[in-house]
N, C-alpha and C. Protein backbone atom coordinates (compact mmCIF):
# COMPACT_ATOMS: atom_id res chain seq x y z
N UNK A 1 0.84 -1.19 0.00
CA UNK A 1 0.00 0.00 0.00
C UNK A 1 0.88 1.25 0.00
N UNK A 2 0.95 2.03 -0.94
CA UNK A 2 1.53 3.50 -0.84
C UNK A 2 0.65 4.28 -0.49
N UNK A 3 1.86 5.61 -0.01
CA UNK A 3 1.50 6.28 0.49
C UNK A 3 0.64 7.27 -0.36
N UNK A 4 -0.29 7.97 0.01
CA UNK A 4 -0.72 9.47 -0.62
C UNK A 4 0.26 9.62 -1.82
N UNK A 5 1.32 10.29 -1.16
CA UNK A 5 2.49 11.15 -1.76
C UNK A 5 3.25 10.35 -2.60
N UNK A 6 3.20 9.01 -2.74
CA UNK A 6 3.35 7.86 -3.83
C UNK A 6 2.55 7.82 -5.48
N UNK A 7 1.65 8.17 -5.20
CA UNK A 7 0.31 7.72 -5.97
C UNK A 7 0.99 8.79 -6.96
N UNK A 8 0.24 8.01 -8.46
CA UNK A 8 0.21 8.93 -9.51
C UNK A 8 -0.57 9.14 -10.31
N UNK A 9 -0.88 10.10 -11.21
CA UNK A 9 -2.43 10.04 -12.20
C UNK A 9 -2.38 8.86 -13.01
N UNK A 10 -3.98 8.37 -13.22
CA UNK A 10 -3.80 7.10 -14.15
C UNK A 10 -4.28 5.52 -13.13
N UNK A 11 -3.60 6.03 -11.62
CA UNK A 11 -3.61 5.02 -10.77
C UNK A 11 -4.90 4.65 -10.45
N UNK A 12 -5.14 4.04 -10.49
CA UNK A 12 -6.52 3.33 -9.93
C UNK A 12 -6.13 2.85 -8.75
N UNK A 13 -7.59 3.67 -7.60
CA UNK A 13 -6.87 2.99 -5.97
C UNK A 13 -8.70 2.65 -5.83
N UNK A 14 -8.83 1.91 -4.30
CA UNK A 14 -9.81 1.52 -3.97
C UNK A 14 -10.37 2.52 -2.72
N UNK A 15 -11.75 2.85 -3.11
CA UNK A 15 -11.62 3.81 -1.92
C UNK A 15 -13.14 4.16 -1.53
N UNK A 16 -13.85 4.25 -0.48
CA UNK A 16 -14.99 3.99 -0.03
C UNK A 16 -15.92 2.96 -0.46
N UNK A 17 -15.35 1.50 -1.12
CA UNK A 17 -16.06 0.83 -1.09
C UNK A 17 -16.33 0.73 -2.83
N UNK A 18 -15.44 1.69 -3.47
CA UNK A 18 -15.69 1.65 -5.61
C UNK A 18 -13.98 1.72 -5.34
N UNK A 19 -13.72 1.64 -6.70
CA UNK A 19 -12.75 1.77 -7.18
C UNK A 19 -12.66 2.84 -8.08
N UNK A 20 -11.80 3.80 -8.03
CA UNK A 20 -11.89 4.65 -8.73
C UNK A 20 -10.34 5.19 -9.40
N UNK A 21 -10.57 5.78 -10.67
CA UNK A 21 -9.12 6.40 -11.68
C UNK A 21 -9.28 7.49 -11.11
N UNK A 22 -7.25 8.16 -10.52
CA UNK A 22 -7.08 9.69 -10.64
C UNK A 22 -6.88 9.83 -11.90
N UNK A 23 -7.48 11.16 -11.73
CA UNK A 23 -7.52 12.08 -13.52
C UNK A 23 -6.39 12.90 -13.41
N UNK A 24 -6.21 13.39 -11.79
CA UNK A 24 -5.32 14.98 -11.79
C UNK A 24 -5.40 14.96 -10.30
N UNK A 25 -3.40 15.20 -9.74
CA UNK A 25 -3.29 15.63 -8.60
C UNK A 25 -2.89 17.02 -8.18
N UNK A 26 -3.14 17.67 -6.80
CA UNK A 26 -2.17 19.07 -6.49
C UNK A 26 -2.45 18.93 -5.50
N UNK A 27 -0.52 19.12 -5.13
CA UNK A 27 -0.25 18.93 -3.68
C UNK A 27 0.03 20.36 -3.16
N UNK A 28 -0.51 20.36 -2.49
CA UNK A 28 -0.55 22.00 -1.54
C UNK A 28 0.50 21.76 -0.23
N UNK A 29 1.06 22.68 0.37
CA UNK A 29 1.82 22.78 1.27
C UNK A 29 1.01 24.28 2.43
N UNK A 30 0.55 23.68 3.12
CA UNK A 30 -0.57 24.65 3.85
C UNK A 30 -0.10 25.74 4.88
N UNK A 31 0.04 26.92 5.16
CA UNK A 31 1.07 27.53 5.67
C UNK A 31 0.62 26.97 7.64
N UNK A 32 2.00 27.28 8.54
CA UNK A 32 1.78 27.48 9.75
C UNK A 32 1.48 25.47 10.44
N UNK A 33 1.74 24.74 9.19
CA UNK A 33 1.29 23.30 9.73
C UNK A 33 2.99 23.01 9.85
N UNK A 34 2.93 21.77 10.56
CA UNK A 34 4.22 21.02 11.26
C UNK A 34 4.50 20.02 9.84
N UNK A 35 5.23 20.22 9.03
CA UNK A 35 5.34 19.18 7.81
C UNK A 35 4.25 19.27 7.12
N UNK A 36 4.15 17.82 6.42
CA UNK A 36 3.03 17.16 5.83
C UNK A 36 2.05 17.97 4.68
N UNK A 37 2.78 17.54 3.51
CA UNK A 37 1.73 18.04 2.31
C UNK A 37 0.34 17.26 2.54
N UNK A 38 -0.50 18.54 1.50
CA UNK A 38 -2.47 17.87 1.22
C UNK A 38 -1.91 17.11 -0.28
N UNK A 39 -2.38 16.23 -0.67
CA UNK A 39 -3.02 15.86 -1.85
C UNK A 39 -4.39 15.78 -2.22
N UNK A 40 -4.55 16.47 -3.03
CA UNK A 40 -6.46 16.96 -3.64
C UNK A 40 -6.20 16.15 -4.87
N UNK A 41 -7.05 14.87 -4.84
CA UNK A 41 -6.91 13.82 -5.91
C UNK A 41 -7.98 14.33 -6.88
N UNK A 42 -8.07 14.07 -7.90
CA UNK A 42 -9.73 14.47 -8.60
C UNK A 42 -9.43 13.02 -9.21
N UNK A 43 -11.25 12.04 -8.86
CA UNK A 43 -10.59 10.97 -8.88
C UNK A 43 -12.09 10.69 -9.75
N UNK A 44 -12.30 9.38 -10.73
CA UNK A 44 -13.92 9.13 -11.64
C UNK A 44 -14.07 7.76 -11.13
N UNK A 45 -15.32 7.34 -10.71
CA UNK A 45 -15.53 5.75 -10.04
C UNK A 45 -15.85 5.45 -11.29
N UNK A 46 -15.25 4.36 -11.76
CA UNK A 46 -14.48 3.42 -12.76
C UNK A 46 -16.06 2.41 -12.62
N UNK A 47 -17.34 2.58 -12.26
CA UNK A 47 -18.29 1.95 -12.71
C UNK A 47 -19.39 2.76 -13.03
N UNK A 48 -19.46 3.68 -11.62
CA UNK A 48 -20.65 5.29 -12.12
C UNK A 48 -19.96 6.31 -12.82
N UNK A 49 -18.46 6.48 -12.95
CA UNK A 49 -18.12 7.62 -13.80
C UNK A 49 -18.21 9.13 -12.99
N UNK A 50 -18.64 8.56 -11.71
CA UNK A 50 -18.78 9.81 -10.99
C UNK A 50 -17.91 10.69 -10.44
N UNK A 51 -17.59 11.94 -10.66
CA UNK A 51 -16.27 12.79 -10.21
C UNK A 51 -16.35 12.74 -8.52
N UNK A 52 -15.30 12.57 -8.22
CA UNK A 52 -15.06 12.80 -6.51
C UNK A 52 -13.62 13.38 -6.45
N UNK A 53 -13.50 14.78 -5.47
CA UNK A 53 -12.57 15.41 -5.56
C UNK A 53 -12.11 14.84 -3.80
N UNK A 54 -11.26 14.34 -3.53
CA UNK A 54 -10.70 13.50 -1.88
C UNK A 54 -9.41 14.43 -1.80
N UNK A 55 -9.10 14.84 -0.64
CA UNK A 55 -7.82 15.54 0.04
C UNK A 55 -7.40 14.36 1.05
N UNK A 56 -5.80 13.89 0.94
CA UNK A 56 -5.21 13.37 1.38
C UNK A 56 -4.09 13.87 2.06
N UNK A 57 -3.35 13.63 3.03
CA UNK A 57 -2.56 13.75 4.31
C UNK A 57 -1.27 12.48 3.04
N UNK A 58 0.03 13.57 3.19
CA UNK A 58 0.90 12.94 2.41
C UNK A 58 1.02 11.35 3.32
N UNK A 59 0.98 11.15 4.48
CA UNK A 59 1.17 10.04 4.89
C UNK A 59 -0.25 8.78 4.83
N UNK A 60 -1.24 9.46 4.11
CA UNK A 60 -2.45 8.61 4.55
C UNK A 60 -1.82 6.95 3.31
N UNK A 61 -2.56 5.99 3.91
CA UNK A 61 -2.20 4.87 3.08
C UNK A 61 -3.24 4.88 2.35
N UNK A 62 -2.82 4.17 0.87
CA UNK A 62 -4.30 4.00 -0.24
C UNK A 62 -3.74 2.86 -0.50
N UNK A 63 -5.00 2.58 -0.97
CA UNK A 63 -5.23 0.82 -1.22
C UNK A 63 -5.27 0.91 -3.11
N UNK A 64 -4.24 0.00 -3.31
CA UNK A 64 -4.35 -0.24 -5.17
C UNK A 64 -5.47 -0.86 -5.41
N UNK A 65 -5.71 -0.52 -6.69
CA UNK A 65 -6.60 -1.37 -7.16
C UNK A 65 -5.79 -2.44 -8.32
N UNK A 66 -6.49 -3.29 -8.39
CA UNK A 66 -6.05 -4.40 -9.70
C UNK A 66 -6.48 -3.82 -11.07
N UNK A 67 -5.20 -3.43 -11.59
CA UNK A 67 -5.92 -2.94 -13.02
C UNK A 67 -5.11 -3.19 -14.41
N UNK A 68 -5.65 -3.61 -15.38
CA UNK A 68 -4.50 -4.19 -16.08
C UNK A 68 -3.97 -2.91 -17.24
N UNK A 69 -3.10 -2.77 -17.64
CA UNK A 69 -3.46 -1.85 -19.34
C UNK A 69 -3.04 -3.14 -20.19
N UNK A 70 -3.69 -2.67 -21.48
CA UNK A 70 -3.64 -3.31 -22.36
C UNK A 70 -3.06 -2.72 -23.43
N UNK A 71 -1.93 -2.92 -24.87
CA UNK A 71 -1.74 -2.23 -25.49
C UNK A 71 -2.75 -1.87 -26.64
N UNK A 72 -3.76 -0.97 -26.80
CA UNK A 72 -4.78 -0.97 -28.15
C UNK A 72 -4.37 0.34 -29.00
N UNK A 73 -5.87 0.09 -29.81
CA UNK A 73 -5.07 1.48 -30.80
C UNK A 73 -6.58 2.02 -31.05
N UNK A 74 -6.96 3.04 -31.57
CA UNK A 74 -8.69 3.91 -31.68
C UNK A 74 -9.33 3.16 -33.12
N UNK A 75 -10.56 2.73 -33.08
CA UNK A 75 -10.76 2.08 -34.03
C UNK A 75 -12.19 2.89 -34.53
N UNK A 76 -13.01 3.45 -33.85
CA UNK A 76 -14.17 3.99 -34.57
C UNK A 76 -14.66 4.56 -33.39
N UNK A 77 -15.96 5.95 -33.53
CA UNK A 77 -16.89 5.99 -31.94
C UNK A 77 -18.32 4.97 -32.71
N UNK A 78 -18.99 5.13 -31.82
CA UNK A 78 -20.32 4.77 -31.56
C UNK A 78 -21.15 5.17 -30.75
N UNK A 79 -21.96 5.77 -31.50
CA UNK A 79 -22.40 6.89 -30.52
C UNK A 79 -21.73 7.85 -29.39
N UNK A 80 -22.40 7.53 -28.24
CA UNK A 80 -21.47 8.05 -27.23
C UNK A 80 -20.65 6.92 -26.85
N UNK A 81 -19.69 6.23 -27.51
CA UNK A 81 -18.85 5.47 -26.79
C UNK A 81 -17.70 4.76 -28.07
N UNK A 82 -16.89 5.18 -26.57
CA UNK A 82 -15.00 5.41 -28.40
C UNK A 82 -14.49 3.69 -28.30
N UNK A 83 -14.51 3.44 -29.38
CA UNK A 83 -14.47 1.74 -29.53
C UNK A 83 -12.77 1.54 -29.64
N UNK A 84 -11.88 1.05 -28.92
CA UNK A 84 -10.08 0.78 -29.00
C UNK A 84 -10.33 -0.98 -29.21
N UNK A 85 -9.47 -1.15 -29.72
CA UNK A 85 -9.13 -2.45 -30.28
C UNK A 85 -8.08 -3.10 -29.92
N UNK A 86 -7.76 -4.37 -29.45
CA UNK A 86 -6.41 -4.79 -28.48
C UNK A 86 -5.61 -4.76 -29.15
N UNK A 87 -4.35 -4.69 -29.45
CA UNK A 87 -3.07 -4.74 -30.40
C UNK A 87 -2.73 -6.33 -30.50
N UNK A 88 -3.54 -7.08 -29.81
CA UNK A 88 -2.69 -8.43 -29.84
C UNK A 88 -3.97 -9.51 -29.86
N UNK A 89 -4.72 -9.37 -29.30
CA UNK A 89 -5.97 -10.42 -29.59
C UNK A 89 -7.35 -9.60 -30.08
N UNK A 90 -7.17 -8.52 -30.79
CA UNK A 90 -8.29 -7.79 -31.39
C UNK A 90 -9.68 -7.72 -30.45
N UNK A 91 -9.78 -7.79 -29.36
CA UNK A 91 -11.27 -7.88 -28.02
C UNK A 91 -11.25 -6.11 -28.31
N UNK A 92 -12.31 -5.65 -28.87
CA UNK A 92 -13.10 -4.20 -28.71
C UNK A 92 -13.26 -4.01 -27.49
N UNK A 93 -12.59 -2.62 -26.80
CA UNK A 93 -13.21 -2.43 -25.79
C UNK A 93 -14.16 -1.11 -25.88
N UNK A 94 -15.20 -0.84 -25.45
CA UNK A 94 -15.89 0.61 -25.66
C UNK A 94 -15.71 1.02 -24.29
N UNK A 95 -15.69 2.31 -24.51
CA UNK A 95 -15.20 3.47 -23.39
C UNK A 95 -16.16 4.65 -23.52
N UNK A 96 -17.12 4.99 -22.90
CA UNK A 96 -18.01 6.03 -22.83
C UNK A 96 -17.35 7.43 -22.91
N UNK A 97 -17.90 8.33 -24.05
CA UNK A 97 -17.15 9.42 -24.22
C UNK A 97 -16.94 10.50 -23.01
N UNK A 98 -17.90 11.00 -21.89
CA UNK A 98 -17.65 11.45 -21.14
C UNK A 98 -16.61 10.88 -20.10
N UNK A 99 -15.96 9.47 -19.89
CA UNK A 99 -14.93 9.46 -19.12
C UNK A 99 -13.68 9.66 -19.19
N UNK A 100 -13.49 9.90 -21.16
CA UNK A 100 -12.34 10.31 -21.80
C UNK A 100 -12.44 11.25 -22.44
N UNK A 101 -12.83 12.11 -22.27
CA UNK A 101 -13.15 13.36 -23.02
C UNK A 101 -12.14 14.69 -22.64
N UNK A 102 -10.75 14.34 -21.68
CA UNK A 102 -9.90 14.89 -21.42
C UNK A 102 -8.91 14.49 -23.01
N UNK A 103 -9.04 12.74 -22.59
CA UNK A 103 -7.87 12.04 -23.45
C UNK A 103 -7.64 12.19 -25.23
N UNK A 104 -9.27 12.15 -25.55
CA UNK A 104 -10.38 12.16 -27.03
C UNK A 104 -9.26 13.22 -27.80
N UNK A 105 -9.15 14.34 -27.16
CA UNK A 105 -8.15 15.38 -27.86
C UNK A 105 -7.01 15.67 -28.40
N UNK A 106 -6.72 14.10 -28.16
CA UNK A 106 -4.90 13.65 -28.62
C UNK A 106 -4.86 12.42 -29.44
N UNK A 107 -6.53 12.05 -29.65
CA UNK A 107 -6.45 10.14 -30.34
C UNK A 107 -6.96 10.57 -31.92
N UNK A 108 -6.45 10.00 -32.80
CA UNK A 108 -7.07 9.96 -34.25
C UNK A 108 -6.49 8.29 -34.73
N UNK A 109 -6.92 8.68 -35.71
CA UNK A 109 -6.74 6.74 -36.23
C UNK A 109 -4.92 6.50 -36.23
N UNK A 110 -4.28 8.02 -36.46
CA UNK A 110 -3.32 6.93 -36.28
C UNK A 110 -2.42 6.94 -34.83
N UNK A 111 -2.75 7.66 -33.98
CA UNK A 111 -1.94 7.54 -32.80
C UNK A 111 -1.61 5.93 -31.98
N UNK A 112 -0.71 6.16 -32.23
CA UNK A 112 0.51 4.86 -31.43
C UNK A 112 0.49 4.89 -29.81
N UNK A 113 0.85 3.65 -29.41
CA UNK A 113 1.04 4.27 -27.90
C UNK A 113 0.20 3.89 -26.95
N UNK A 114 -1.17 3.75 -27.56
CA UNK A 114 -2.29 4.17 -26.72
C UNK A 114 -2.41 2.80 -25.57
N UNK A 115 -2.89 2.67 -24.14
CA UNK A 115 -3.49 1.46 -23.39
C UNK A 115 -4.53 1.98 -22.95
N UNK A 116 -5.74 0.61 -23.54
CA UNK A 116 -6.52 0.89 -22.49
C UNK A 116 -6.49 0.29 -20.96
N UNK A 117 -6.94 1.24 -20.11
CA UNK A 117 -6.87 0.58 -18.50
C UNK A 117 -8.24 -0.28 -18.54
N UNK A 118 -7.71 -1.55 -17.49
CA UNK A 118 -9.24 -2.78 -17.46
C UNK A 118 -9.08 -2.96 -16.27
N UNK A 119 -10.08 -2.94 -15.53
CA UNK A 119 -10.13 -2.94 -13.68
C UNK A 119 -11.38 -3.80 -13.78
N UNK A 120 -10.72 -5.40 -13.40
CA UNK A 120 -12.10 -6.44 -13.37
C UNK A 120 -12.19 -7.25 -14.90
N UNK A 121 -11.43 -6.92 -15.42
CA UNK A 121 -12.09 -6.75 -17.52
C UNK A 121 -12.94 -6.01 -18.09
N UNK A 122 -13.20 -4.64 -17.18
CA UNK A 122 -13.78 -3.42 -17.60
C UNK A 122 -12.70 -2.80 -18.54
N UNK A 123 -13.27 -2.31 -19.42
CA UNK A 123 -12.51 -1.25 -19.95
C UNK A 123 -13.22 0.12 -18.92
N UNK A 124 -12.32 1.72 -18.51
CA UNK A 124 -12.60 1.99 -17.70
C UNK A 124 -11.75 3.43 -18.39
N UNK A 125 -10.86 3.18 -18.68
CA UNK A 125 -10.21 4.76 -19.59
C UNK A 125 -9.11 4.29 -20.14
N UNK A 126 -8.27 5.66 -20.53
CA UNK A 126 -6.85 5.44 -21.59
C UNK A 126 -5.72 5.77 -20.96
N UNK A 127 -4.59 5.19 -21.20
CA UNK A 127 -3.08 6.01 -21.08
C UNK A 127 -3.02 6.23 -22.46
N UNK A 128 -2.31 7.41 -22.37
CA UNK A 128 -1.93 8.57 -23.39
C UNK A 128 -0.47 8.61 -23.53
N UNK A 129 0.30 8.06 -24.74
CA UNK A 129 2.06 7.97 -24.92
C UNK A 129 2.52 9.97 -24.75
N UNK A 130 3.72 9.83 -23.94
CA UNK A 130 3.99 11.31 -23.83
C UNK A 130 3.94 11.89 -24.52
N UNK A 131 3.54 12.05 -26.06
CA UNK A 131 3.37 12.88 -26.96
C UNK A 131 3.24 12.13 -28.26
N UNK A 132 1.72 12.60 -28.87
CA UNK A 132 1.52 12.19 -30.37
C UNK A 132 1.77 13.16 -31.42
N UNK A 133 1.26 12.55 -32.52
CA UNK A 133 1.48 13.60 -33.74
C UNK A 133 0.01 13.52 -34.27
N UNK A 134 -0.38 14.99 -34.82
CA UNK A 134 -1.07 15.53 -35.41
C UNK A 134 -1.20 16.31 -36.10
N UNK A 135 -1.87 16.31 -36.95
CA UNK A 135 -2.61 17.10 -38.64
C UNK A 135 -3.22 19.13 -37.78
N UNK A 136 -2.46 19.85 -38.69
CA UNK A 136 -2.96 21.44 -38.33
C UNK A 136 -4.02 21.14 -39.47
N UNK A 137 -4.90 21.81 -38.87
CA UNK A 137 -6.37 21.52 -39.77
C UNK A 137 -6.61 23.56 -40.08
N UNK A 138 -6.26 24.05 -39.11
CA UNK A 138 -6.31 25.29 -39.47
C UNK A 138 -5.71 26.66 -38.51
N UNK A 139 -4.91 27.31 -39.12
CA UNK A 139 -4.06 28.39 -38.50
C UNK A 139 -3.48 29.66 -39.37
N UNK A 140 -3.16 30.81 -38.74
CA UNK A 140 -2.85 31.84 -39.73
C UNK A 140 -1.74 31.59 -40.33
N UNK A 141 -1.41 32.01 -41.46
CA UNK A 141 -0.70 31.60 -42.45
C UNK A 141 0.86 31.95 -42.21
N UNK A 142 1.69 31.06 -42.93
CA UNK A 142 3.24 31.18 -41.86
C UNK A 142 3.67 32.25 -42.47
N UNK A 143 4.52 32.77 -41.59
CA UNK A 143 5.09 33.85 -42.08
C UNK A 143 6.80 33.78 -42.19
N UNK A 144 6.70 34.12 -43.65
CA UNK A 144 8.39 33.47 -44.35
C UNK A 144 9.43 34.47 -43.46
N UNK A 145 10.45 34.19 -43.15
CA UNK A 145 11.48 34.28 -42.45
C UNK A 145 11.00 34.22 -40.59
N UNK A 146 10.22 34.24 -40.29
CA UNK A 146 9.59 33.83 -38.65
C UNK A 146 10.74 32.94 -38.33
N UNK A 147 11.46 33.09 -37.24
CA UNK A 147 12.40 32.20 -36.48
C UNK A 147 11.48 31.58 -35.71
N UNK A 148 11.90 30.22 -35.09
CA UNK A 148 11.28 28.78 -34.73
C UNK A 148 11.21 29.30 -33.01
N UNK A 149 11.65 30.26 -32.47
CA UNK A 149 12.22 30.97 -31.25
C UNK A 149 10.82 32.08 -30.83
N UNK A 150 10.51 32.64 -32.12
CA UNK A 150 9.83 33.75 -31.93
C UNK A 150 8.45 33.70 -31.61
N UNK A 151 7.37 34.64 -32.08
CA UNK A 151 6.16 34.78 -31.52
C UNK A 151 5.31 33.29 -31.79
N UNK A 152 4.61 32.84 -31.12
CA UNK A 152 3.39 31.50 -31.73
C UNK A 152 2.30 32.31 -31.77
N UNK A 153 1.50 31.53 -32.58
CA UNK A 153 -0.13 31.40 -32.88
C UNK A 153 -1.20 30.39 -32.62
N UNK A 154 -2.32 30.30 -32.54
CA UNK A 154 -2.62 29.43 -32.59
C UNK A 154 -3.01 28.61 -33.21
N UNK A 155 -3.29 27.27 -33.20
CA UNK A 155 -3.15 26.05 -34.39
C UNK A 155 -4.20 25.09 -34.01
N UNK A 156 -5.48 24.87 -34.72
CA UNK A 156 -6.56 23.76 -34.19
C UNK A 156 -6.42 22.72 -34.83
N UNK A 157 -5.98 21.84 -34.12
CA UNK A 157 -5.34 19.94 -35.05
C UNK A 157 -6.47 19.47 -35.13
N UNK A 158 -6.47 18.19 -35.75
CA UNK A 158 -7.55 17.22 -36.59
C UNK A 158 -8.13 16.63 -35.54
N UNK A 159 -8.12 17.19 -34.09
CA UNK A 159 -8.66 16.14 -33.32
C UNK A 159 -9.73 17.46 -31.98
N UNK A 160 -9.75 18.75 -32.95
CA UNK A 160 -10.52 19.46 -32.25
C UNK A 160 -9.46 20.81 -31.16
N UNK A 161 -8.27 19.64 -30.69
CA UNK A 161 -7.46 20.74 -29.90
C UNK A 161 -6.94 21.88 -30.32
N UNK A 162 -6.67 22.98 -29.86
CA UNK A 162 -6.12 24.28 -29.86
C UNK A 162 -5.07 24.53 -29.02
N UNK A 163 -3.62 24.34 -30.00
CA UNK A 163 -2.30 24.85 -29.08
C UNK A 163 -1.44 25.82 -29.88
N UNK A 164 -0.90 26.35 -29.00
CA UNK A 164 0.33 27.51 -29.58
C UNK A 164 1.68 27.21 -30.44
N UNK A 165 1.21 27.52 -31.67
CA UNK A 165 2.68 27.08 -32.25
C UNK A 165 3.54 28.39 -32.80
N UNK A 166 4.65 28.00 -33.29
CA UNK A 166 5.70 28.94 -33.48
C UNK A 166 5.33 29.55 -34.98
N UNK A 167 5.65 30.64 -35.63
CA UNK A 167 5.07 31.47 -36.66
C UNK A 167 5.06 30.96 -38.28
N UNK A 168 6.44 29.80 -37.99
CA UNK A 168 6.38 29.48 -39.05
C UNK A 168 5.88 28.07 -39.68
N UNK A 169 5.33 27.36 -38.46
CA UNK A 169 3.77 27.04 -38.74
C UNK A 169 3.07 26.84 -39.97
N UNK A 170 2.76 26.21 -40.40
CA UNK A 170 1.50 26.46 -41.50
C UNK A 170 0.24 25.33 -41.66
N UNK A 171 -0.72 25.31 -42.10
CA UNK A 171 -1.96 24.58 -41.93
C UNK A 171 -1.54 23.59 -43.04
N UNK A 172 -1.60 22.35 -42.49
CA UNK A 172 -1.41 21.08 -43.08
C UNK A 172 -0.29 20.17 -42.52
N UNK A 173 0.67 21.13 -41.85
CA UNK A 173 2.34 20.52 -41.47
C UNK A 173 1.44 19.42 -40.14
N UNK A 174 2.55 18.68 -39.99
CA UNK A 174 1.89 17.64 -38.73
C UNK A 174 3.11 17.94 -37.49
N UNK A 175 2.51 18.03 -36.36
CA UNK A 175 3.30 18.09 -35.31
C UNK A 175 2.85 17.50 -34.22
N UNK A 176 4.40 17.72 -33.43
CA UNK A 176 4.20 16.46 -32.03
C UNK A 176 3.58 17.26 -30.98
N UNK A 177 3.01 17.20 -30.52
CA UNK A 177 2.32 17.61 -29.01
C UNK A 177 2.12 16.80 -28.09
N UNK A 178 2.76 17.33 -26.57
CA UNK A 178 2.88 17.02 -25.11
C UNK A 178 1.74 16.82 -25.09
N UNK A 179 1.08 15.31 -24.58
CA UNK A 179 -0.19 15.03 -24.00
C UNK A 179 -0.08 15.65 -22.60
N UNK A 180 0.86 15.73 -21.92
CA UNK A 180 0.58 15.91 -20.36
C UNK A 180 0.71 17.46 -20.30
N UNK A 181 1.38 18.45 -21.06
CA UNK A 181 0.95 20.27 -20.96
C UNK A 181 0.33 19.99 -21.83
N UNK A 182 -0.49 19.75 -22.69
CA UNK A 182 -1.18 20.11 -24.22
C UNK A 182 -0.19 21.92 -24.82
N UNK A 183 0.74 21.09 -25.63
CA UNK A 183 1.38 22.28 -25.85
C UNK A 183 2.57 21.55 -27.32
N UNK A 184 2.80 22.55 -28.02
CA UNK A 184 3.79 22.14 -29.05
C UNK A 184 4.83 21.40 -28.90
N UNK A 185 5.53 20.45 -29.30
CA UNK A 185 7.05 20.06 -28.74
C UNK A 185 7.84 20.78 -30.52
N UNK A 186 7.10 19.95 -31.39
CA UNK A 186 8.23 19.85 -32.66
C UNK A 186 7.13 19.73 -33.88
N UNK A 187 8.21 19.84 -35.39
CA UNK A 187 7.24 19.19 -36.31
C UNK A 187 7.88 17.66 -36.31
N UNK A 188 6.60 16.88 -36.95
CA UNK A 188 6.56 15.40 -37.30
C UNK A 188 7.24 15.38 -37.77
N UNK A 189 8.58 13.68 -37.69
CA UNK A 189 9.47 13.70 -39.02
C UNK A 189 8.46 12.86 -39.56
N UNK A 190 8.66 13.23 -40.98
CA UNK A 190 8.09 12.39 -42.25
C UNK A 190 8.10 11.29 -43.02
């Protein structure tokens, strides 16, 4: 059992009786206390989908949950629910769009990388590889001599997101973007 201050996003722990995925942690340091960081988990029960925001004591113990990833890749939606496909024994898993609707903004048919998390043989959400590549679908037009250093703009990729890229930029080029800042790294090599 780790501690609080162990735990990381992604983790699935067990906790009032559900099991639930952190989405997003922040650890606060509270003024005038003797030690001991808060952790404010924002955490989704992995059967109702329900948000619960829990503050933890860096020393409190959490209980893991059993959860497997699997390596898949995005294969179609359906309706409200995004269908991934196993990389190795083809089992569809569907994933309801509101529990990934953080992740949805970085997946197109061809992103690499991807696991889905299975708690029980649920499918339940995604890990996201530190950075994919994507299609500029539309942005202001580059401007010839712009150094790679200088001002950005913004750039809406094939998957809906909006990040800041550098000037010389142009709509169609494909680039890598940080899943964990949602932010430019590079262009795609080709």
């Amino acid at each position: 059992m780790p501690k609080a201050s162990e735990v990381k996003k992604n983790a699935a722990i067990e906790h009032n009786g559900g099991v639930y995925i952190i989405k997003d942690i922040e650890r606060s340091v509270p003024q005038g206390r003797a030690g001991g960081s808060l952790y404010r988990m924002r955490m989704y029960n992995v059967v109702t989908g329900q948000k619960v925001d829990e503050t933890f004591k860096d020393v409190d113990m959490l209980n893991m949950a059993d959860l497997i990833r699997r390596a898949s890749m995005y294969s179609y939606l359906d309706g409200d629910e995004y269908v991934f496909m196993d990389n190795e024994d083809y089992t569809p898993y569907n994933i309801n769009k509101e529990s990934i609707a953080d992740e949805v903004l970085f997946i197109d048919e061809s992103t690499q990388g991807l696991q889905v998390i299975l708690v029980d043989g649920n499918p339940v959400g995604i890990d996201l590889p530190s950075s994919v590549e994507l299609d500029i679908v539309e942005t202001d037009p580059s401007i010839k001599g712009a150094s790679a250093t200088s001002r950005t703009k913004p750039a809406t990729l094939s998957t809906g997101l909006v990040v800041q890229v550098p000037e010389h930029i142009s709509q169609g080029d494909r680039i890598k973007v940080n899943t964990e800042e949602k932010r430019f790294m590079s262009r795609a090599d080709k």
